[in-house]
N, C-alpha and C. Protein backbone atom coordinates (compact mmCIF):
# COMPACT_ATOMS: atom_id res chain seq x y z
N UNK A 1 1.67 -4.66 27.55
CA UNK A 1 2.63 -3.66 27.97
C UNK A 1 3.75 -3.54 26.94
N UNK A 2 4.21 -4.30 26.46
CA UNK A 2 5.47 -4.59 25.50
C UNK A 2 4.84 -4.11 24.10
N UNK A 3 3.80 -4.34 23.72
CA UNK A 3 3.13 -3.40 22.52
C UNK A 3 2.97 -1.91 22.75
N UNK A 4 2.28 -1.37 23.67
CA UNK A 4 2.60 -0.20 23.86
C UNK A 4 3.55 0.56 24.01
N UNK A 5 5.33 -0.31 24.89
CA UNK A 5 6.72 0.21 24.85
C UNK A 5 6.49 0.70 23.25
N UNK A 6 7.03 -0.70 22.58
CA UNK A 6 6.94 -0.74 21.32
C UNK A 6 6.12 0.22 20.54
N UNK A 7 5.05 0.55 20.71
CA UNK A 7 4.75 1.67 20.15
C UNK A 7 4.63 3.00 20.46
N UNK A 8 5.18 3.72 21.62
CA UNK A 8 5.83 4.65 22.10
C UNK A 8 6.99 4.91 21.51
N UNK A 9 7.63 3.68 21.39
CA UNK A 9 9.51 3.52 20.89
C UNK A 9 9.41 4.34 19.20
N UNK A 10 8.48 3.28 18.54
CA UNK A 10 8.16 3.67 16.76
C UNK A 10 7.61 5.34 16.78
N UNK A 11 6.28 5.83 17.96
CA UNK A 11 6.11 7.22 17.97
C UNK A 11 7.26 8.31 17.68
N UNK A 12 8.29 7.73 19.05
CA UNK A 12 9.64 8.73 19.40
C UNK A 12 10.27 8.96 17.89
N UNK A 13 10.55 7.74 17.45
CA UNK A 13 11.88 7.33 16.16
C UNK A 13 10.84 8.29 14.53
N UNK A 14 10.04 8.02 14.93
CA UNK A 14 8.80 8.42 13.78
C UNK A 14 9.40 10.19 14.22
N UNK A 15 9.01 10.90 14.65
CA UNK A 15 9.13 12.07 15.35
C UNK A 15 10.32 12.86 15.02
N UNK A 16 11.63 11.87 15.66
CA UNK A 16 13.33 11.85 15.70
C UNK A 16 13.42 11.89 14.14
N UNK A 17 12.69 10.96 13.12
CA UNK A 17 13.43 11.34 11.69
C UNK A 17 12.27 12.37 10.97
N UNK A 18 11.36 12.77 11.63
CA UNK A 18 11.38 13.66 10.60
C UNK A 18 11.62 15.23 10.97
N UNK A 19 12.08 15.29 11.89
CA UNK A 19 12.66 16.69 12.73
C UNK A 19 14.08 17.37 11.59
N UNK A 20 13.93 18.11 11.17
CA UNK A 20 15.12 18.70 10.00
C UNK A 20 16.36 18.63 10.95
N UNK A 21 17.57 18.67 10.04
CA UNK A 21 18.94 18.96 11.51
C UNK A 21 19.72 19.91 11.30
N UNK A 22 18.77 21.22 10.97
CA UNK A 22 18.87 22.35 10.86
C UNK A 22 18.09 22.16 11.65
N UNK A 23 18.14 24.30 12.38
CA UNK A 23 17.24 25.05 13.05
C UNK A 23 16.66 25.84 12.28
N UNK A 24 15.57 26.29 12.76
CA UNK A 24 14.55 27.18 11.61
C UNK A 24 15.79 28.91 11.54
N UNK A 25 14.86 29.66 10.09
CA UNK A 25 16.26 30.47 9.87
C UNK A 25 15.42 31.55 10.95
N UNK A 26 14.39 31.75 11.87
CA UNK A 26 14.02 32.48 12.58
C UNK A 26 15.00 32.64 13.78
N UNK A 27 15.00 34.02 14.41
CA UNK A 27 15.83 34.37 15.67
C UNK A 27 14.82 34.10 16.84
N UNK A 28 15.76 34.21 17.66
CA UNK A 28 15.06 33.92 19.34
C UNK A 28 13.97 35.30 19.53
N UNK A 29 12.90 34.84 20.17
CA UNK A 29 12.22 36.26 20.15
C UNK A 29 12.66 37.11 21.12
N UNK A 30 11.99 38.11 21.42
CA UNK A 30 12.73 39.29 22.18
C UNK A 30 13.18 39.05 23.74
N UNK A 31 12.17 38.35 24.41
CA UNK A 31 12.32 38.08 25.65
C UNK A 31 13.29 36.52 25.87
N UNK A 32 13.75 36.21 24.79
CA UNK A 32 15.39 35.40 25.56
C UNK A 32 14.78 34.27 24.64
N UNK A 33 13.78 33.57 24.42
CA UNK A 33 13.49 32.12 23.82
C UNK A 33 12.24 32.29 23.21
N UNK A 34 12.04 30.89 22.10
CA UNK A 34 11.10 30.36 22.01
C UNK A 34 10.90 29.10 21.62
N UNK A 35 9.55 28.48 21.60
CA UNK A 35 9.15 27.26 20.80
C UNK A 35 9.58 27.31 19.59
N UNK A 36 10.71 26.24 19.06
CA UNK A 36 10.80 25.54 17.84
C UNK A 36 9.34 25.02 16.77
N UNK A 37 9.56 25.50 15.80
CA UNK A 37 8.21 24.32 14.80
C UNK A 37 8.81 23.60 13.98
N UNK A 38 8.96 22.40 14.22
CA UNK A 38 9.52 21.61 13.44
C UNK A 38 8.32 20.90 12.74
N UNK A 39 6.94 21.84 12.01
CA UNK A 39 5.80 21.26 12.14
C UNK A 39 5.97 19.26 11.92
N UNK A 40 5.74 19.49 13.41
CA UNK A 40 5.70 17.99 13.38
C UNK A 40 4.24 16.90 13.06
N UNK A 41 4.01 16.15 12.65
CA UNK A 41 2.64 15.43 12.21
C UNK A 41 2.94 14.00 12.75
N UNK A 42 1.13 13.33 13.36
CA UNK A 42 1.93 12.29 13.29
C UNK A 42 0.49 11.40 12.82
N UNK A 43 0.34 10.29 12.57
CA UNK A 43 -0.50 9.63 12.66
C UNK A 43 -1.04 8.60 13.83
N UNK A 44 -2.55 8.61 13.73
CA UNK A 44 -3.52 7.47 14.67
C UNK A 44 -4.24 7.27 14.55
N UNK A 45 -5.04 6.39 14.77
CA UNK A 45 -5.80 5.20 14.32
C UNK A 45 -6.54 4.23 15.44
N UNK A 46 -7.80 3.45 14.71
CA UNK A 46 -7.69 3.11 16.66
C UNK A 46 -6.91 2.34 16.98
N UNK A 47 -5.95 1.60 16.42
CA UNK A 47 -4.99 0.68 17.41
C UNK A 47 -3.89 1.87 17.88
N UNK A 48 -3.57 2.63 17.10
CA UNK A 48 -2.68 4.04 17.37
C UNK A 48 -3.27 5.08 18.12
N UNK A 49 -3.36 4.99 19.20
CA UNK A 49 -4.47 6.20 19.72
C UNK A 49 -3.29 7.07 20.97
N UNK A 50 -2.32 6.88 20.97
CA UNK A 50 -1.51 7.85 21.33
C UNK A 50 0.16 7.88 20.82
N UNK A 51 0.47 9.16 20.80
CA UNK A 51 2.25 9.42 20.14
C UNK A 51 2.69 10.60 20.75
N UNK A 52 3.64 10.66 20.92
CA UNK A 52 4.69 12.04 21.42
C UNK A 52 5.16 12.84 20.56
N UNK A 53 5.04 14.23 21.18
CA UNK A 53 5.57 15.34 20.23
C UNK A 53 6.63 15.83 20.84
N UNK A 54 7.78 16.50 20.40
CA UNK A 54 9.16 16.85 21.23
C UNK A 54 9.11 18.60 21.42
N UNK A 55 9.53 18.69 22.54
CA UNK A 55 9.36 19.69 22.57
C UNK A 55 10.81 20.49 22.31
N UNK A 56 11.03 21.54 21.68
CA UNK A 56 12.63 22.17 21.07
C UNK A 56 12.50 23.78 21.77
N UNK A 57 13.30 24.39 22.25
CA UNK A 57 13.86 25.41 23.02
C UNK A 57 14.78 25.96 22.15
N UNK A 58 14.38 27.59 21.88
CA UNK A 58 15.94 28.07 21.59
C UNK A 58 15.92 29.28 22.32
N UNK A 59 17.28 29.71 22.95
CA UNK A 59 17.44 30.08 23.31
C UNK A 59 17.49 30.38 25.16
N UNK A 60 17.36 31.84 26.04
CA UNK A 60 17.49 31.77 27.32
C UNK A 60 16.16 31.37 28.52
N UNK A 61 15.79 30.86 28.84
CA UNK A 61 15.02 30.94 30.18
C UNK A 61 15.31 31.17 31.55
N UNK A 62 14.82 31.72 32.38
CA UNK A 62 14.96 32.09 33.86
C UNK A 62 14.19 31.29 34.53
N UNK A 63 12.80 31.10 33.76
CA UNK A 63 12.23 30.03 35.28
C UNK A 63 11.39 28.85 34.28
N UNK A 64 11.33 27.86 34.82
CA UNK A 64 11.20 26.31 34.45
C UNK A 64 10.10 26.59 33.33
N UNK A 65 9.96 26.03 32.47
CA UNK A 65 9.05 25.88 31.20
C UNK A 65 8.01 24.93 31.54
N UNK A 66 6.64 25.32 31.76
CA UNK A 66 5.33 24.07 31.83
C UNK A 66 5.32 24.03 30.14
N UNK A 67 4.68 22.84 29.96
CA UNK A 67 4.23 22.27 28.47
C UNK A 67 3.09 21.42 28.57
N UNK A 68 2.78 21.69 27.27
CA UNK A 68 1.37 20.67 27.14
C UNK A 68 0.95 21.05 25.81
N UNK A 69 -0.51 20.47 25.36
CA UNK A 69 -1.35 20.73 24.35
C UNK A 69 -2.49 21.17 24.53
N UNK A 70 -2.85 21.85 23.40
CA UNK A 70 -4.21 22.22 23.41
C UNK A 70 -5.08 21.86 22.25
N UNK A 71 -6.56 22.35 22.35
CA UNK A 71 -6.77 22.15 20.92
C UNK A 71 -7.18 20.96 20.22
N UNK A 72 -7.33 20.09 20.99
CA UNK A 72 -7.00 18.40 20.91
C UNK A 72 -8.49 18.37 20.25
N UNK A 73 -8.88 17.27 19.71
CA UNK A 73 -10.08 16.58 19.36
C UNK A 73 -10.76 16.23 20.17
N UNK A 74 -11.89 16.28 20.20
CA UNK A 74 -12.87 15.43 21.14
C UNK A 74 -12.32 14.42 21.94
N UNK A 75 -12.36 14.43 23.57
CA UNK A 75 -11.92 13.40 23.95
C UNK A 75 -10.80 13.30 24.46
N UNK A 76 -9.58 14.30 23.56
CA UNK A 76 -8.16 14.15 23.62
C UNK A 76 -7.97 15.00 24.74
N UNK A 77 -6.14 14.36 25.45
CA UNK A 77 -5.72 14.59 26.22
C UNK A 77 -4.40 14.19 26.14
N UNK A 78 -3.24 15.32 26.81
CA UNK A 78 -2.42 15.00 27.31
C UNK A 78 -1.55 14.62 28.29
N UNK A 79 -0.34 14.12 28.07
CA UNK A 79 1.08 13.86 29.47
C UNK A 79 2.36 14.88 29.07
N UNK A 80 2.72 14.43 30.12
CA UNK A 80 4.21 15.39 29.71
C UNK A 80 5.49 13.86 30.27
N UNK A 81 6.56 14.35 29.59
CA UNK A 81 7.65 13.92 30.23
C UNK A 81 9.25 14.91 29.91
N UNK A 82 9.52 14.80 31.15
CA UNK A 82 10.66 15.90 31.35
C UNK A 82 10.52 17.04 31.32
N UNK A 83 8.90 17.39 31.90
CA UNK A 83 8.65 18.61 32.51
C UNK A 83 8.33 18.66 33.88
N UNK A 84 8.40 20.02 34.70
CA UNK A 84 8.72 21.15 33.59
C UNK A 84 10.14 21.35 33.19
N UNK A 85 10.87 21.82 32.25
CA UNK A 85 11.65 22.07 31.70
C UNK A 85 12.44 23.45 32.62
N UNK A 86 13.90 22.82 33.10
CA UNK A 86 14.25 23.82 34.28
C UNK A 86 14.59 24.70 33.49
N UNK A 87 15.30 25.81 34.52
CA UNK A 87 16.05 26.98 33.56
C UNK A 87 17.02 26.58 33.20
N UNK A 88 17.48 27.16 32.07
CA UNK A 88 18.39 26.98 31.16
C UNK A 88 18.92 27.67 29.53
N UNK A 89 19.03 27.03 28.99
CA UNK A 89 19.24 27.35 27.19
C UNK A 89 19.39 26.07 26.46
N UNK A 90 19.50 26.42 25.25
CA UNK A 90 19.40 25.89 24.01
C UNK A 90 19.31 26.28 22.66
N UNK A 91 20.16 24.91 22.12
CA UNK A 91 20.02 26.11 20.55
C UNK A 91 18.88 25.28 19.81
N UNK A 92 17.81 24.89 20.30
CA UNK A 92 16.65 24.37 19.66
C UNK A 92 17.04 23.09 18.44
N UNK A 93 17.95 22.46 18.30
CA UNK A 93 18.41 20.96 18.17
C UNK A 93 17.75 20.32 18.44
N UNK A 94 18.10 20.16 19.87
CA UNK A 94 17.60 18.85 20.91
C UNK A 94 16.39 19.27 21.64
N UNK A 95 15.33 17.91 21.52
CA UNK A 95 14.57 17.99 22.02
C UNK A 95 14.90 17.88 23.21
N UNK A 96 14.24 19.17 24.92
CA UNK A 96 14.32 18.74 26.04
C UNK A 96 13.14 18.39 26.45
N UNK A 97 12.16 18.00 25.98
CA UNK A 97 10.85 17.02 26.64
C UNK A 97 9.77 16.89 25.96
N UNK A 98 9.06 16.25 26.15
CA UNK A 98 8.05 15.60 25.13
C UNK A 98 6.28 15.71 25.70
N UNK A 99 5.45 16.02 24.97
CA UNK A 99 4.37 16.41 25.02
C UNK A 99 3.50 14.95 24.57
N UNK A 100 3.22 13.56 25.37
CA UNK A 100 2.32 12.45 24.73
C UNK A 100 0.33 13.02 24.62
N UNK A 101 0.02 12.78 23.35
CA UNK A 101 -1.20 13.51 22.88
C UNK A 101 -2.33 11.84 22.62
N UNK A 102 -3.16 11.69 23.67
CA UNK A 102 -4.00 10.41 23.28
C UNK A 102 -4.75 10.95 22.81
N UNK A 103 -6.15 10.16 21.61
CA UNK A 103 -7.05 10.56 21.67
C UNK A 103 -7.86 8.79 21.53
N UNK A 104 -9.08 9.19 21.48
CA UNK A 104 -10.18 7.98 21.52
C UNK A 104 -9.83 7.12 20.10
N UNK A 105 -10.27 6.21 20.31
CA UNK A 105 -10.37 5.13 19.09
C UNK A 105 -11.04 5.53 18.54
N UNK A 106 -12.30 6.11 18.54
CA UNK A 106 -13.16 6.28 17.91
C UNK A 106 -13.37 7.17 17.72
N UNK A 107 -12.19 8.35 17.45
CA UNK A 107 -11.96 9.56 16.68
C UNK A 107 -12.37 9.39 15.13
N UNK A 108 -13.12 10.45 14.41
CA UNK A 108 -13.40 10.28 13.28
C UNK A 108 -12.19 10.79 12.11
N UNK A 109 -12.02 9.32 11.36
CA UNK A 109 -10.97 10.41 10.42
C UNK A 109 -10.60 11.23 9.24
N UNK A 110 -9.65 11.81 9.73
CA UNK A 110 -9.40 12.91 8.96
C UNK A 110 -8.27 13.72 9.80
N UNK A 111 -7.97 14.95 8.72
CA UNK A 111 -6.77 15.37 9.74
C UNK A 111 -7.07 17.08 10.93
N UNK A 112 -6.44 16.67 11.73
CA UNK A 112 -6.69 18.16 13.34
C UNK A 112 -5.75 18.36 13.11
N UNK A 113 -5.61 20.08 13.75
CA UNK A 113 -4.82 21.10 14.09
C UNK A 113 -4.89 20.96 15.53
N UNK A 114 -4.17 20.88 16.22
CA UNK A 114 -3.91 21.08 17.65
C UNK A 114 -2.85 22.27 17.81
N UNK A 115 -2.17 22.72 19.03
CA UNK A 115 -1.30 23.14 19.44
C UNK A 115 -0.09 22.74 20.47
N UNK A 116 0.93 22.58 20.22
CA UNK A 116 1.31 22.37 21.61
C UNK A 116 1.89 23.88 21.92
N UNK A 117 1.83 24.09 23.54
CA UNK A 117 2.19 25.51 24.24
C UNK A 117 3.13 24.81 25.57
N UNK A 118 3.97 26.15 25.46
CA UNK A 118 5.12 26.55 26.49
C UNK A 118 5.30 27.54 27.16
N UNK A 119 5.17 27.44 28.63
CA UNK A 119 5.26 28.68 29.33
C UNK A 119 6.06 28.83 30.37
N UNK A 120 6.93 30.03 30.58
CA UNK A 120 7.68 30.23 31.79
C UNK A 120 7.54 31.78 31.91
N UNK A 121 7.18 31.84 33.44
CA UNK A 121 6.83 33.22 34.00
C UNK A 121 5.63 33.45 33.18
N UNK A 122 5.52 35.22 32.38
CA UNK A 122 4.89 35.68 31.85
C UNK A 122 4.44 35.04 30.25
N UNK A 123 5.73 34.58 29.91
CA UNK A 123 6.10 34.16 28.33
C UNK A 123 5.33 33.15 28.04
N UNK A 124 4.35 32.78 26.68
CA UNK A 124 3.73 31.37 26.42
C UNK A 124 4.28 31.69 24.74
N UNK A 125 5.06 30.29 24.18
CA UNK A 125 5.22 30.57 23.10
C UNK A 125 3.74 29.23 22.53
N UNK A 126 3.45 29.10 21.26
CA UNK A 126 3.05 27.82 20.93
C UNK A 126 3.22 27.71 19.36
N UNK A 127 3.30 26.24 19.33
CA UNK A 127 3.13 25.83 17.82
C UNK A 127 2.40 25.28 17.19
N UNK A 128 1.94 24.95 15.69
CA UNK A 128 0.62 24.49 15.33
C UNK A 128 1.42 22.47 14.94
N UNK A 129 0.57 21.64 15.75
CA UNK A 129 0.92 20.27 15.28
C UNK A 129 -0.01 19.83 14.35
N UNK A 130 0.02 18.53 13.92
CA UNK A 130 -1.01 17.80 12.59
C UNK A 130 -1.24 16.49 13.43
N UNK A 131 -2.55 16.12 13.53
CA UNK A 131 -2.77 15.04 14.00
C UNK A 131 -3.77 14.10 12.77
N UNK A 132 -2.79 13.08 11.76
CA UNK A 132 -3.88 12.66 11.16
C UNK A 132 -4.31 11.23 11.38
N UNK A 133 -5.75 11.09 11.55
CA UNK A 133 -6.66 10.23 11.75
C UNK A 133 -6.91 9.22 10.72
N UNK A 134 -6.32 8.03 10.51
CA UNK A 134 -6.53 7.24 9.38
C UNK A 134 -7.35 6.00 9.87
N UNK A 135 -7.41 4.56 8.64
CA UNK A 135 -8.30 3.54 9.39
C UNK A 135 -7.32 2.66 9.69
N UNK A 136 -5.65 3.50 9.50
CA UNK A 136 -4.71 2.35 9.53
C UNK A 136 -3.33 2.83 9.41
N UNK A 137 -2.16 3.31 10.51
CA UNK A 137 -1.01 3.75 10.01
C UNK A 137 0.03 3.19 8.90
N UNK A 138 0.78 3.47 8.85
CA UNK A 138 1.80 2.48 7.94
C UNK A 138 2.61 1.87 8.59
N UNK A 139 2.71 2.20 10.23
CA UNK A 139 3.83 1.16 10.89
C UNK A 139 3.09 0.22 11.75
């Protein structure tokens, strides 16, 4: 249990520094918000077989934001935490919730395109993530 904290903890911090602290120079789209791309990447491996992606908001919403991924590799699946995402705003900074993406140990490697997606009411924004597959991270 304390290895997995622990490597949830290194996922988050991994994630947290490489997020720019700028916002992208794009505007909010027409209908009040969207998904941030902070194209985020992360690495796994089989002792690494799951990490969190953050999810960033800019701008208005009216009704709660579902999240998740798609797109995943064979096998893969996600969690959420701190969804759904109520109404509100943001200036796409701060992450308000996080998208955890497992996949199998015995993913073959190399690197995936996934997506993560956001939806409230009618609106789905999404972004393209990097999932790369090594025989061994660096942390």
């Amino acid at each position: 249990m304390r290895v997995r904290s622990l490597t949830t903890l290194l996922a988050v911090l991994a994630v947290l520094l490489t997020v720019p602290l700028t916002t992208a120079a794009a505007g909010t789209a027409p209908h009040g918000w969207r998904l941030v791309d902070y194209q985020q990447s992360a690495c796994f491996s089989p002792n690494v077989t799951s990490t969190w992606y953050g999810i960033w908001l800019k701008g208005t919403w009216k009704h709660p934001v579902q999240i998740g991924a798609e797109d995943l590799p064979a096998g893969g699946s996600y969690s959420t935490s701190d969804a759904p995402i109520p109404p509100g705003s943001s200036t796409g900074i701060y992450s308000l919730a996080y998208v955890e993406v497992t996949i199998p140990a015995t993913t073959p490697v190399g690197t995936y395109g996934a997506t993560l997606w956001a939806k409230s009411g009618k609106v789905e924004h999404t972004v393209p993530i990097t999932l790369v597959v090594k025989a061994r991270c660096g942390y």
